[in-house]
N, C-alpha and C. Protein backbone atom coordinates (compact mmCIF):
# COMPACT_ATOMS: atom_id res chain seq x y z
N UNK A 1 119.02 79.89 112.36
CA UNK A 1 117.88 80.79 112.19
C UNK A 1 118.33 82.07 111.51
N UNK A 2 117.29 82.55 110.45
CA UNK A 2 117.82 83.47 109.87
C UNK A 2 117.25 85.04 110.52
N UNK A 3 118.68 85.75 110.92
CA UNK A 3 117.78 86.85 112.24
C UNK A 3 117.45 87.88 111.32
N UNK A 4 117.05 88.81 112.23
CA UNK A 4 115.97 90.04 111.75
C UNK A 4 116.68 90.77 110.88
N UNK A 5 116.31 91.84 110.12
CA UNK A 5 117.17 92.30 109.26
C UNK A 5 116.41 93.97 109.74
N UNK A 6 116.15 93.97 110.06
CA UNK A 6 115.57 95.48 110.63
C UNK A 6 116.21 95.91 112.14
N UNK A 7 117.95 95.45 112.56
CA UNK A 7 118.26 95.79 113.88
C UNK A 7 117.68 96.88 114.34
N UNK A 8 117.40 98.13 113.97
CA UNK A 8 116.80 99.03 114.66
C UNK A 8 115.68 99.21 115.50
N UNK A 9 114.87 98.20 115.54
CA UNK A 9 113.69 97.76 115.41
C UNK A 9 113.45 97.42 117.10
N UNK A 10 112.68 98.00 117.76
CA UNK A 10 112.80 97.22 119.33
C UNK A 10 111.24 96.17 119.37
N UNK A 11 111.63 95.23 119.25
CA UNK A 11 110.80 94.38 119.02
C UNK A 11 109.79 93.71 120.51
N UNK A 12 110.65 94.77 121.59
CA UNK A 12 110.18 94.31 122.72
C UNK A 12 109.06 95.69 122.97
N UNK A 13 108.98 96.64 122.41
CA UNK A 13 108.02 97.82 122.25
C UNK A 13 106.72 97.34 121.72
N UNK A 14 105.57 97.74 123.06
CA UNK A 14 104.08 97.33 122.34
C UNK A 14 103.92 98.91 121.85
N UNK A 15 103.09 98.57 120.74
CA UNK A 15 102.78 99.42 120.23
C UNK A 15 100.97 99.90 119.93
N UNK A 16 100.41 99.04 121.08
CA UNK A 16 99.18 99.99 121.38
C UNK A 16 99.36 100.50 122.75
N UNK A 17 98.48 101.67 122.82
CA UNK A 17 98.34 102.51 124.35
C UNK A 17 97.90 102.10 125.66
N UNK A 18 97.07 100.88 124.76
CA UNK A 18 96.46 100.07 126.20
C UNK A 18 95.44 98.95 125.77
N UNK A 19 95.33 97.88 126.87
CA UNK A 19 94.31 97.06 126.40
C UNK A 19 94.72 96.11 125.57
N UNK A 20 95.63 96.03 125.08
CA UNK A 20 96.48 94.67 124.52
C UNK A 20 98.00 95.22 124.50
N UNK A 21 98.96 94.33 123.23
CA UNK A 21 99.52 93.85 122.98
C UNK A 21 100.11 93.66 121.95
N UNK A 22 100.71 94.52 121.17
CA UNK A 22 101.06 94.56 119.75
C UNK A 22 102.94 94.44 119.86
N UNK A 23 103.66 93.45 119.31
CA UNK A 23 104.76 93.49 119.12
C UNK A 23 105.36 93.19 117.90
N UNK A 24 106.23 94.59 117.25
CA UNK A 24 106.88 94.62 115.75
C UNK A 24 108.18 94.31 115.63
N UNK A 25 108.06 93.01 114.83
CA UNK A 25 109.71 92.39 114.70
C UNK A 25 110.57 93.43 113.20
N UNK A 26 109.59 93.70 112.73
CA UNK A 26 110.04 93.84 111.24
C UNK A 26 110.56 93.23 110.41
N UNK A 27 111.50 93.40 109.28
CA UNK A 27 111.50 92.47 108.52
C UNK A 27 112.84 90.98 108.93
N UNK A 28 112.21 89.98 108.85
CA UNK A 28 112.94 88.81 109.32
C UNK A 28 113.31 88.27 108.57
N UNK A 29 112.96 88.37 106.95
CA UNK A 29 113.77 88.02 106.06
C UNK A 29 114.63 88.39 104.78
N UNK A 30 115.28 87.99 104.57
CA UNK A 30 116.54 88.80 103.10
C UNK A 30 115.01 89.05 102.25
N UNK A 31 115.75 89.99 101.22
CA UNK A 31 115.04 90.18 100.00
C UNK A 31 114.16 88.92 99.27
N UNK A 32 115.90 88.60 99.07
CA UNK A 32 115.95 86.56 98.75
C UNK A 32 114.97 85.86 99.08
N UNK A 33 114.63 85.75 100.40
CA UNK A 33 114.42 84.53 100.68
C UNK A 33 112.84 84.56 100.62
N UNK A 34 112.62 86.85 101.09
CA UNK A 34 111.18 86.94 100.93
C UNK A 34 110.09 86.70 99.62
N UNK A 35 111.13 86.50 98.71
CA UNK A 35 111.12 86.63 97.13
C UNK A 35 110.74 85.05 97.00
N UNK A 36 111.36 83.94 97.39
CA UNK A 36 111.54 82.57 97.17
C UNK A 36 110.05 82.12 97.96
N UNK A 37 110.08 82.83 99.31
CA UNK A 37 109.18 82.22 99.93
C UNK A 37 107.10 82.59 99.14
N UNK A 38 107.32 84.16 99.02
CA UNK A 38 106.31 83.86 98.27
C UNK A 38 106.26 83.69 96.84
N UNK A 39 106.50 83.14 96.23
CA UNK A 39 106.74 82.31 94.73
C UNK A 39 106.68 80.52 95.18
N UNK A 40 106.93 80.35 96.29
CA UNK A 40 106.81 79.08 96.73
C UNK A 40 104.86 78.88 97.57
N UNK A 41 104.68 79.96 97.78
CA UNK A 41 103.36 79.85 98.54
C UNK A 41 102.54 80.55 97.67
N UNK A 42 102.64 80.88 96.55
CA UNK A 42 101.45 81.32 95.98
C UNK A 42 101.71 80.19 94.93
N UNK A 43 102.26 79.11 94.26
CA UNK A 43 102.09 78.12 93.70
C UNK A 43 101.86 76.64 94.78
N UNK A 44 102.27 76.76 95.78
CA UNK A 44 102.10 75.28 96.87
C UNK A 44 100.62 75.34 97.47
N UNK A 45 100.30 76.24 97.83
CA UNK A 45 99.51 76.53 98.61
C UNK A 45 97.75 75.89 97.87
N UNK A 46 97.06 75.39 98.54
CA UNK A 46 95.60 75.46 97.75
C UNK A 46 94.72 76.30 98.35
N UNK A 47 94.79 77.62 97.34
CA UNK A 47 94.02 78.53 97.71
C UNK A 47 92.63 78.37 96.99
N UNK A 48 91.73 78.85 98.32
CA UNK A 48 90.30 79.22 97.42
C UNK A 48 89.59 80.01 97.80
N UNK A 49 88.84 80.44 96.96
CA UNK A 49 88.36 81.53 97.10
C UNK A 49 87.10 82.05 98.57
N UNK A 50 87.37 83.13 99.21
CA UNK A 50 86.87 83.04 100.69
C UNK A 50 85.03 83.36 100.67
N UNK A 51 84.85 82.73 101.38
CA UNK A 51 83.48 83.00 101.64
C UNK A 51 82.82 82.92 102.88
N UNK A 52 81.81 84.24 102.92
CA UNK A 52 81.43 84.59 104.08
C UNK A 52 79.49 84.88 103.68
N UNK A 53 79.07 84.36 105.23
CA UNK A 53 77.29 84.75 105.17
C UNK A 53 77.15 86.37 105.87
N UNK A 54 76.45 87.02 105.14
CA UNK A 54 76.20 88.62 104.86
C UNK A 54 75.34 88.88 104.86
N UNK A 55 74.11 88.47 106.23
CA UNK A 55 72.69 88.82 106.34
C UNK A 55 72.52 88.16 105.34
N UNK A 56 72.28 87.06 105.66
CA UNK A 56 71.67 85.90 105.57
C UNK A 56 72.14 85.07 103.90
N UNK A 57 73.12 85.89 103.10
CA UNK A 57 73.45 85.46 101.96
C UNK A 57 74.94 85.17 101.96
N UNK A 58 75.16 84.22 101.28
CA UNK A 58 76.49 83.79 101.03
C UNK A 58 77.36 84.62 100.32
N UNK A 59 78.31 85.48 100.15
CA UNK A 59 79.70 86.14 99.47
C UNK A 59 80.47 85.26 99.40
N UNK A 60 81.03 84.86 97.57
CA UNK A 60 82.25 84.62 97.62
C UNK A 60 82.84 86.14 97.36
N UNK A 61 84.31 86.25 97.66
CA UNK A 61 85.68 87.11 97.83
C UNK A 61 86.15 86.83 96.81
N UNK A 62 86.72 88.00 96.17
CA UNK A 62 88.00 87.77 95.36
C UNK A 62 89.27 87.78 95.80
N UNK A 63 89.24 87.69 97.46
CA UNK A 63 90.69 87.74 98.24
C UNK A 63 90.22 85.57 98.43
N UNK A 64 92.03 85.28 98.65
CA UNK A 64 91.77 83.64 98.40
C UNK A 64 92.22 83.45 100.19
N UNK A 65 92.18 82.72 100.61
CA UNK A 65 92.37 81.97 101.76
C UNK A 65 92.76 80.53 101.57
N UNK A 66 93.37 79.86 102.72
CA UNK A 66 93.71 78.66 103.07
C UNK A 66 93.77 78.40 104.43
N UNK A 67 93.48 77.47 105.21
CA UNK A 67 93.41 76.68 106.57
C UNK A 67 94.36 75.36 107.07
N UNK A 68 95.54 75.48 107.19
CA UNK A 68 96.39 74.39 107.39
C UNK A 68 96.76 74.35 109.18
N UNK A 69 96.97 73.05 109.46
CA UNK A 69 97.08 73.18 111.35
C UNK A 69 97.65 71.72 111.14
N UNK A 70 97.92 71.09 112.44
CA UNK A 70 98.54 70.05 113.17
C UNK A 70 97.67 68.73 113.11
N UNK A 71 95.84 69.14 113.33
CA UNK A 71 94.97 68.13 113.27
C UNK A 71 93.73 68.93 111.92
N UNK A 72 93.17 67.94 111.48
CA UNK A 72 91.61 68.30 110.80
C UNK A 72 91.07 69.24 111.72
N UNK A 73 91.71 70.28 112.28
CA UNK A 73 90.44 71.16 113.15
C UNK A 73 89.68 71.79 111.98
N UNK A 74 88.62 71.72 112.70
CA UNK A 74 87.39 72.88 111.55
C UNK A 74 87.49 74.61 112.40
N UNK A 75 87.25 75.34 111.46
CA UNK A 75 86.67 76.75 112.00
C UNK A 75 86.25 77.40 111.35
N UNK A 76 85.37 78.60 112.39
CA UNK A 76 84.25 78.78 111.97
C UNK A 76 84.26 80.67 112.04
N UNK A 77 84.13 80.96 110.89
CA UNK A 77 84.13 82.34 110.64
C UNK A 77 83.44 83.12 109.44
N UNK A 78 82.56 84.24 109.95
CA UNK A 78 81.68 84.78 109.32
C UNK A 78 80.74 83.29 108.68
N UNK A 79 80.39 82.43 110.01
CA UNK A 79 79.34 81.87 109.74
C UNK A 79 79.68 80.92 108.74
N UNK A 80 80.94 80.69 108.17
CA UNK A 80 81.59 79.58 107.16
C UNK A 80 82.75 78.78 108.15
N UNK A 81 82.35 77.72 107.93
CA UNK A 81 83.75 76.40 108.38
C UNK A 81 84.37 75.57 107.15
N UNK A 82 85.53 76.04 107.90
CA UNK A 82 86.49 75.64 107.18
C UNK A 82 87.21 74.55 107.97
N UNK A 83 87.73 72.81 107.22
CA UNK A 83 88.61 72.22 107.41
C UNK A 83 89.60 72.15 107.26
N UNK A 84 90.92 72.05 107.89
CA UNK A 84 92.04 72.70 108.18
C UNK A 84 93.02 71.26 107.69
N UNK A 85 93.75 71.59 106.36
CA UNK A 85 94.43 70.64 105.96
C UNK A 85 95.63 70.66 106.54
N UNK A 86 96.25 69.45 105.96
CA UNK A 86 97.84 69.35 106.83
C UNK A 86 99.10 70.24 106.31
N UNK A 87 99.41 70.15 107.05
CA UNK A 87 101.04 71.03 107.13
C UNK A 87 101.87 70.98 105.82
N UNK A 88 102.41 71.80 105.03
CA UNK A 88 103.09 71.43 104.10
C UNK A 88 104.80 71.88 104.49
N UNK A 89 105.50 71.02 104.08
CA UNK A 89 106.86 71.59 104.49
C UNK A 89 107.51 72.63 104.33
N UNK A 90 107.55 73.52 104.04
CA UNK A 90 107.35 75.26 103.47
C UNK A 90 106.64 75.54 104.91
N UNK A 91 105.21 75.20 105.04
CA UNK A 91 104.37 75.88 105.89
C UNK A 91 104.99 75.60 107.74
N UNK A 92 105.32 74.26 107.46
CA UNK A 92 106.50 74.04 108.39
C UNK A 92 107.56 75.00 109.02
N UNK A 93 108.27 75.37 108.00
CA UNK A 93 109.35 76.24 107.64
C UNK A 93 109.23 77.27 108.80
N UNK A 94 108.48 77.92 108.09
CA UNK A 94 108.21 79.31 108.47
C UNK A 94 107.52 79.45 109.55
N UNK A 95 106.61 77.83 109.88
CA UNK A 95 105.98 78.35 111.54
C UNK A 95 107.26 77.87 112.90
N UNK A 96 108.30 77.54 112.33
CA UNK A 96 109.21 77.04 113.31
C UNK A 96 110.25 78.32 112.96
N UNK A 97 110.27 79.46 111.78
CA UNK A 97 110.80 80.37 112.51
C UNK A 97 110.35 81.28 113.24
N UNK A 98 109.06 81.46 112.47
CA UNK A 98 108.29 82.40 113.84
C UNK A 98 108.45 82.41 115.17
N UNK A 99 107.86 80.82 115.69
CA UNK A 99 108.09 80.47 116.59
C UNK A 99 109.28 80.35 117.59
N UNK A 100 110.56 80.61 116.76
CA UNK A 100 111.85 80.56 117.41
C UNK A 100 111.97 82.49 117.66
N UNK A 101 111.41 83.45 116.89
CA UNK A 101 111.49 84.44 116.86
C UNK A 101 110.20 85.20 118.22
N UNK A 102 109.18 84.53 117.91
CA UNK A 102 108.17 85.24 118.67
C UNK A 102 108.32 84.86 120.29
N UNK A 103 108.89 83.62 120.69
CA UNK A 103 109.01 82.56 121.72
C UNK A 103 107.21 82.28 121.87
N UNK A 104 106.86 81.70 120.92
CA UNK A 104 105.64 81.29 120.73
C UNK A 104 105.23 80.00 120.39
N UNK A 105 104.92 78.94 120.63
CA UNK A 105 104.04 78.07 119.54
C UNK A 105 102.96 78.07 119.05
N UNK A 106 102.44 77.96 117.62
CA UNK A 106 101.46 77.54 117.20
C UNK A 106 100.72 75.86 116.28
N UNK A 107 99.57 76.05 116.32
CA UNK A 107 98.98 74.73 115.71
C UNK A 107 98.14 75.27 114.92
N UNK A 108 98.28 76.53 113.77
CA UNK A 108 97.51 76.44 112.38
C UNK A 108 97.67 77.66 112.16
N UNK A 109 97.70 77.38 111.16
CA UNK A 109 98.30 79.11 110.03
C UNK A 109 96.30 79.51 109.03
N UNK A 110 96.21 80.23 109.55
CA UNK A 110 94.81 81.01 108.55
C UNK A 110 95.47 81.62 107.05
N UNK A 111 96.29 81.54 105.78
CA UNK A 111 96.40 82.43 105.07
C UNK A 111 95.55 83.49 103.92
N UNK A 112 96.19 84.35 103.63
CA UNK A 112 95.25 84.98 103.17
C UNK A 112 95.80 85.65 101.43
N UNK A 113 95.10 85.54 101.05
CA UNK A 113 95.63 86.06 99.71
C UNK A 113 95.29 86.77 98.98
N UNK A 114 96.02 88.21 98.96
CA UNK A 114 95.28 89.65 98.19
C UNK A 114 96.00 89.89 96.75
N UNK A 115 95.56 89.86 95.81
CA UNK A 115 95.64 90.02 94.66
C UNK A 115 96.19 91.35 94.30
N UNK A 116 95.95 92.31 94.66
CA UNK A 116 96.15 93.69 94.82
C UNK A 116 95.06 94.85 95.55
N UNK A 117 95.88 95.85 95.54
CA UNK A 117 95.42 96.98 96.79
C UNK A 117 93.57 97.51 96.53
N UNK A 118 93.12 96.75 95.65
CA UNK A 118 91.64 96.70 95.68
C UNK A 118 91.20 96.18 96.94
N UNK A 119 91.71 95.18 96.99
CA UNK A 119 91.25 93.72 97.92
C UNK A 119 91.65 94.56 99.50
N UNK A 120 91.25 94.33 100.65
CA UNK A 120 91.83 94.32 101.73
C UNK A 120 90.63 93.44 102.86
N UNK A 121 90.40 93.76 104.28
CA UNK A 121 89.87 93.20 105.26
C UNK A 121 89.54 94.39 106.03
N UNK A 122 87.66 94.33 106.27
CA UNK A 122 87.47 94.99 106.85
C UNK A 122 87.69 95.02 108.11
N UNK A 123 87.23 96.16 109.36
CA UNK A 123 87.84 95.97 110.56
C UNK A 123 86.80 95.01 111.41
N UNK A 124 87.93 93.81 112.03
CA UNK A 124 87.22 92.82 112.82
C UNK A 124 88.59 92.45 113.84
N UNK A 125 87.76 91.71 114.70
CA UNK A 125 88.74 91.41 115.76
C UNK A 125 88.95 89.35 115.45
N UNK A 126 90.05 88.92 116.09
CA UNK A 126 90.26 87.53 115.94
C UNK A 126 89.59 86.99 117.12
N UNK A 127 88.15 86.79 117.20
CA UNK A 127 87.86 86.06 118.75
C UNK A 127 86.97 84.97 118.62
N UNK A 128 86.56 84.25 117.27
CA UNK A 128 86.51 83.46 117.29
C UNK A 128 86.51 82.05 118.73
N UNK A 129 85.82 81.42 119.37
CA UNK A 129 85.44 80.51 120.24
C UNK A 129 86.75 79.96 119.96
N UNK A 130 87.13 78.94 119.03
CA UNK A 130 87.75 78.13 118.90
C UNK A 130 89.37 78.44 119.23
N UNK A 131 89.95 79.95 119.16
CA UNK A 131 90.90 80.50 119.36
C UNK A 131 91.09 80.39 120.52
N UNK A 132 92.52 80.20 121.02
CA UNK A 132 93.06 80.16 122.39
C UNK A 132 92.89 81.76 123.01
N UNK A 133 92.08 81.58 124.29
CA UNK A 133 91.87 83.16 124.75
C UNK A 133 92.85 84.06 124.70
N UNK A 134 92.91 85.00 124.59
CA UNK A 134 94.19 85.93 124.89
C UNK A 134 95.11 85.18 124.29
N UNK A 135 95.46 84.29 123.26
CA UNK A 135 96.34 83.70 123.10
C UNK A 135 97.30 84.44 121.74
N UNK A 136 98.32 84.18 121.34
CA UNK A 136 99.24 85.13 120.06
C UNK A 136 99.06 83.96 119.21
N UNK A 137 98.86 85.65 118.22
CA UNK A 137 98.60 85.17 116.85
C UNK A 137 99.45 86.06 115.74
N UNK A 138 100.35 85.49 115.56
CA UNK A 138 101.78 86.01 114.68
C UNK A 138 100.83 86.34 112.98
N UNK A 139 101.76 87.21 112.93
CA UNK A 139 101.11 87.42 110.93
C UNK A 139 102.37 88.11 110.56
N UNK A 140 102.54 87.11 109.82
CA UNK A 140 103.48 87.21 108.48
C UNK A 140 103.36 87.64 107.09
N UNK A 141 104.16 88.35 106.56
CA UNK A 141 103.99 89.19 105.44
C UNK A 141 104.30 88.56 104.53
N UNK A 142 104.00 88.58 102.95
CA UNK A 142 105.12 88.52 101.83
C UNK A 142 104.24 89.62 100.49
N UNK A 143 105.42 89.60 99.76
CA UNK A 143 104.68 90.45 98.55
C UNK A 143 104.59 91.90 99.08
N UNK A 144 103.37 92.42 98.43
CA UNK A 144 103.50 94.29 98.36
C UNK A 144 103.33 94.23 99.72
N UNK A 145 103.89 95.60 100.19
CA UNK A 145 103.78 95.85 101.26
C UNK A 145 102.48 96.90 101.28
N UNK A 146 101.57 96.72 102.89
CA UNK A 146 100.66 97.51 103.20
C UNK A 146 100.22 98.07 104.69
N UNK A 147 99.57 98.70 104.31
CA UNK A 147 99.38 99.87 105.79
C UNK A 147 98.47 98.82 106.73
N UNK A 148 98.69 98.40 107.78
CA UNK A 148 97.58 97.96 109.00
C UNK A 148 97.29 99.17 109.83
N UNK A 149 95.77 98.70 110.40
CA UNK A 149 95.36 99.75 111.10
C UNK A 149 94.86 98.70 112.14
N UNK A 150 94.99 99.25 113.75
CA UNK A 150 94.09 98.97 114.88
C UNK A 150 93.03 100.15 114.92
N UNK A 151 92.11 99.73 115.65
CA UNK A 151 90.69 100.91 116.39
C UNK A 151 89.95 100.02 117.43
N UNK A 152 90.63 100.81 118.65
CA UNK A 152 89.89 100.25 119.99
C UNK A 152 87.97 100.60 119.74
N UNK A 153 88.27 99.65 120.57
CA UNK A 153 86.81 99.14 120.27
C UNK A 153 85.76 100.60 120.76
N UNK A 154 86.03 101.04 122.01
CA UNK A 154 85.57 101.94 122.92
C UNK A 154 85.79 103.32 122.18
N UNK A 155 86.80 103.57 122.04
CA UNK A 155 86.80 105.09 121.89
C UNK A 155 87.55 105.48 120.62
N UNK A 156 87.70 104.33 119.94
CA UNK A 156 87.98 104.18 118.56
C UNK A 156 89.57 104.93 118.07
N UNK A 157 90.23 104.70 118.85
CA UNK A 157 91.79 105.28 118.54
C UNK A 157 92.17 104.36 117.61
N UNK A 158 92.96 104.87 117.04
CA UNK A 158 93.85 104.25 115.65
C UNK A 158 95.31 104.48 116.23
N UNK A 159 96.01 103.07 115.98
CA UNK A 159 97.24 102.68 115.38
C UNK A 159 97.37 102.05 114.30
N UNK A 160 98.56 102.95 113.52
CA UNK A 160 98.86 102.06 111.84
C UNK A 160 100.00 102.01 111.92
N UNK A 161 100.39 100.40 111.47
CA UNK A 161 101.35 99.83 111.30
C UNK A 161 102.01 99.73 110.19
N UNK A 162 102.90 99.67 109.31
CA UNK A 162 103.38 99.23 108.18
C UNK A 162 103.75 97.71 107.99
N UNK A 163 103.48 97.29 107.20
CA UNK A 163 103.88 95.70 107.04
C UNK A 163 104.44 95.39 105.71
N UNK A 164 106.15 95.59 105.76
CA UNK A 164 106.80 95.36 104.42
C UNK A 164 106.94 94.13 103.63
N UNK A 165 107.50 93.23 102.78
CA UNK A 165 107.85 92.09 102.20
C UNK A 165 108.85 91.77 103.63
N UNK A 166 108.04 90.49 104.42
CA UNK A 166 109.13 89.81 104.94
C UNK A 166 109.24 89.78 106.63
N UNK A 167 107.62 90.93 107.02
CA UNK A 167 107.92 91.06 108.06
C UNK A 167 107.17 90.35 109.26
N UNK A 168 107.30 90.34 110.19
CA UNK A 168 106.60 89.90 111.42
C UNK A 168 105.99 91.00 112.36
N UNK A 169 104.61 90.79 112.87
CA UNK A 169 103.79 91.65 114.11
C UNK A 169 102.73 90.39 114.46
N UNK A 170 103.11 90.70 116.10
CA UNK A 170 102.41 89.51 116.72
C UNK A 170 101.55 90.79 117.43
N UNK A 171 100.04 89.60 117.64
CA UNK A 171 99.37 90.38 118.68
C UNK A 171 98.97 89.39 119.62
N UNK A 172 98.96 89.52 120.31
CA UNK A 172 98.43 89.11 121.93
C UNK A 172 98.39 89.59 123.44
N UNK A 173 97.72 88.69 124.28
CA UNK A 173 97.08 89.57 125.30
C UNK A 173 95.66 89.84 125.25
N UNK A 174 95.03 90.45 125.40
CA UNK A 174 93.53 91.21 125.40
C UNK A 174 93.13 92.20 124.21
N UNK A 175 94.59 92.14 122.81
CA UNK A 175 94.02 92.94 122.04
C UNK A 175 92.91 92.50 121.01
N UNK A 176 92.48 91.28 121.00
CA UNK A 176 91.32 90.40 120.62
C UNK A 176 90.11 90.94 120.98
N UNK A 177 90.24 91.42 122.42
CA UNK A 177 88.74 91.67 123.28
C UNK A 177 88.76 93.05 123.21
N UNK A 178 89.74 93.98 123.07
CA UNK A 178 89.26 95.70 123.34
C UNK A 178 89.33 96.08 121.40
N UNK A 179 90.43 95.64 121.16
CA UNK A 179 90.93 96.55 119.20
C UNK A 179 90.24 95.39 118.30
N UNK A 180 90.05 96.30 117.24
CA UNK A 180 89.76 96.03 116.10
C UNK A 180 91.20 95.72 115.19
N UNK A 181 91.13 95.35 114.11
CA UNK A 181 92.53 95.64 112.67
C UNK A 181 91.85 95.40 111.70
N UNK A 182 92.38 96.00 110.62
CA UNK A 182 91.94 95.70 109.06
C UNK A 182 93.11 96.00 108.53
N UNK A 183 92.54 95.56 106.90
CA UNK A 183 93.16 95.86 105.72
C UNK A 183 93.21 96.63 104.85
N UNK A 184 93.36 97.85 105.08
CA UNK A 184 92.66 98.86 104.02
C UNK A 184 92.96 99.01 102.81
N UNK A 185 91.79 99.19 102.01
CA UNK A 185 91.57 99.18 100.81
C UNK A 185 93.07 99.84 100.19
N UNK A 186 93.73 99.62 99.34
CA UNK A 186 94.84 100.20 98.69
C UNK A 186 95.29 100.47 97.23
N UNK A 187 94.41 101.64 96.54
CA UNK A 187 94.19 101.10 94.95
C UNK A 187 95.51 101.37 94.13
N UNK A 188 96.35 102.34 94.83
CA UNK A 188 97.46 102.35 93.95
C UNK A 188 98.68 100.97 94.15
N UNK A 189 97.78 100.29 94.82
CA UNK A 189 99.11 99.31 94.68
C UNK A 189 98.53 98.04 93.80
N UNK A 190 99.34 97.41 92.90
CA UNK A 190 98.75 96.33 91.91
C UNK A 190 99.73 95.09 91.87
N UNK A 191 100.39 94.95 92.99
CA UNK A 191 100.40 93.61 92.77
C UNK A 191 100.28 92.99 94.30
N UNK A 192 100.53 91.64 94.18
CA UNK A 192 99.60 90.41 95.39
C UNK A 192 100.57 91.14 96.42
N UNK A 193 99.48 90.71 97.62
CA UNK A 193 100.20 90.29 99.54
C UNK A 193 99.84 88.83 99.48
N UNK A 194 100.52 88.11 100.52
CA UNK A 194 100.53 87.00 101.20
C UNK A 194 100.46 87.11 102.36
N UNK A 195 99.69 86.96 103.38
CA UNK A 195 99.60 87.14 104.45
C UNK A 195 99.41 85.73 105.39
N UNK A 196 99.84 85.71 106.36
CA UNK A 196 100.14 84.23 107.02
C UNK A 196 99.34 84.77 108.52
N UNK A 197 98.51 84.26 109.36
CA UNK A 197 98.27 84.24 110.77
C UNK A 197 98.21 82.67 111.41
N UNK A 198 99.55 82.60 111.97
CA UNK A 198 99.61 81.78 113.39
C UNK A 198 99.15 81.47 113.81
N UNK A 199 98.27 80.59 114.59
CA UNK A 199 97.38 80.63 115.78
C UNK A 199 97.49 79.52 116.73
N UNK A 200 96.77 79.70 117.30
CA UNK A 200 96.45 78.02 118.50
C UNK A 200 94.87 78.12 118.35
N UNK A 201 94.83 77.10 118.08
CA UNK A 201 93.46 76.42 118.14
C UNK A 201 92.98 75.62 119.76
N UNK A 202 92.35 76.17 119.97
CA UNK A 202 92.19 75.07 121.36
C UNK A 202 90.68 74.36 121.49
N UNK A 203 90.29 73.31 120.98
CA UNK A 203 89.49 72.60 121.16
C UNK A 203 88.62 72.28 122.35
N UNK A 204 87.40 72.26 122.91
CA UNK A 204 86.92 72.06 123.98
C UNK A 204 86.41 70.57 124.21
């Protein structure tokens, strides 16, 4: 396993005040490999373009997405389902280091694909039905690096995170049910993120 490259880093530190669960590995991979890996996932990958219902009308995105997991699970977000193709060996890769890093398993990666610092994600929480309750959901970086933000739901505090080429922040616990996160808009930056989220799917 290839270890963290950010020793300074206390990865056992949550980093919200309360109400969940935020833990920052930082960066887990060489320059190298962060370099190889996305040049390998922005050509392997079948991205398409995301779409969401917006009072009562359909948006396509110019940010791309993909849905890969263990079985055909479907899911269902902003009112669009998506079928969840199979595993590619790359996608493999990287969920068995997470997983050796986070002491986590997962069964499906959500990715996401930003073109540049135009593009980001507004603030929403991951709670989705189909998601394992309280369950961790790892997100992986590649490409430009950008600012994350939390905002509790209640009284609207902000934590911002940094997320460089390469790194890891898991959330779990109850930060699903109290915080918000997004992507904020970022215009001086012009070239792509790759963004990877982990998950467990749990079927009823």
């Amino acid at each position: 396993m290839e270890l963290p490259f950010d020793l300074n880093i206390d990865s056992t530190k949550n980093h919200l005040p309360k109400d969940g669960t935020v833990h920052y590995y930082g960066v887990i991979f060489s320059l190298e490999s962060s370099q190889k890996y996305f040049k390998s996932l922005m050509e392997d990958i079948l991205w398409k373009n995301d779409e969401a219902i917006i009072m009562g009308k359909k948006n396509i995105t110019k940010r791309k997405v993909a849905w890969y997991a263990d079985q055909p699970f479907s899911y269902t977000y902003s009112k669009i389902t998506k079928q969840a193709l199979p595993w590619t060996a790359l996608l493999l890769e990287l969920k068995q280091k997470v997983e050796e890093i986070s002491n986590t398993t997962y069964n499906s990666c959500l990715l996401n694909l930003y073109h540049d610092g135009n593009e980001g994600m507004a603030y929403h929480s991951d709670a989705e039905k189909d998601l394992k309750k309280d369950g961790s959901i790892a997100s992986l970086s590649f490409g430009a690096d950008r600012k994350f933000y939390f905002k509790h739901k209640l009284d609207h505090e902000k934590v911002e995170i940094y997320l460089p080429n390469g790194s890891l922040l898991v959330m779990k616990d109850t930060t699903q049910t109290h915080w918000l996160h997004c992507l904020p808009i970022a215009k001086r930056i012009n070239s792509p993120r790759i963004n990877l989220t982990f998950r467990s799917i749990q079927k009823i």
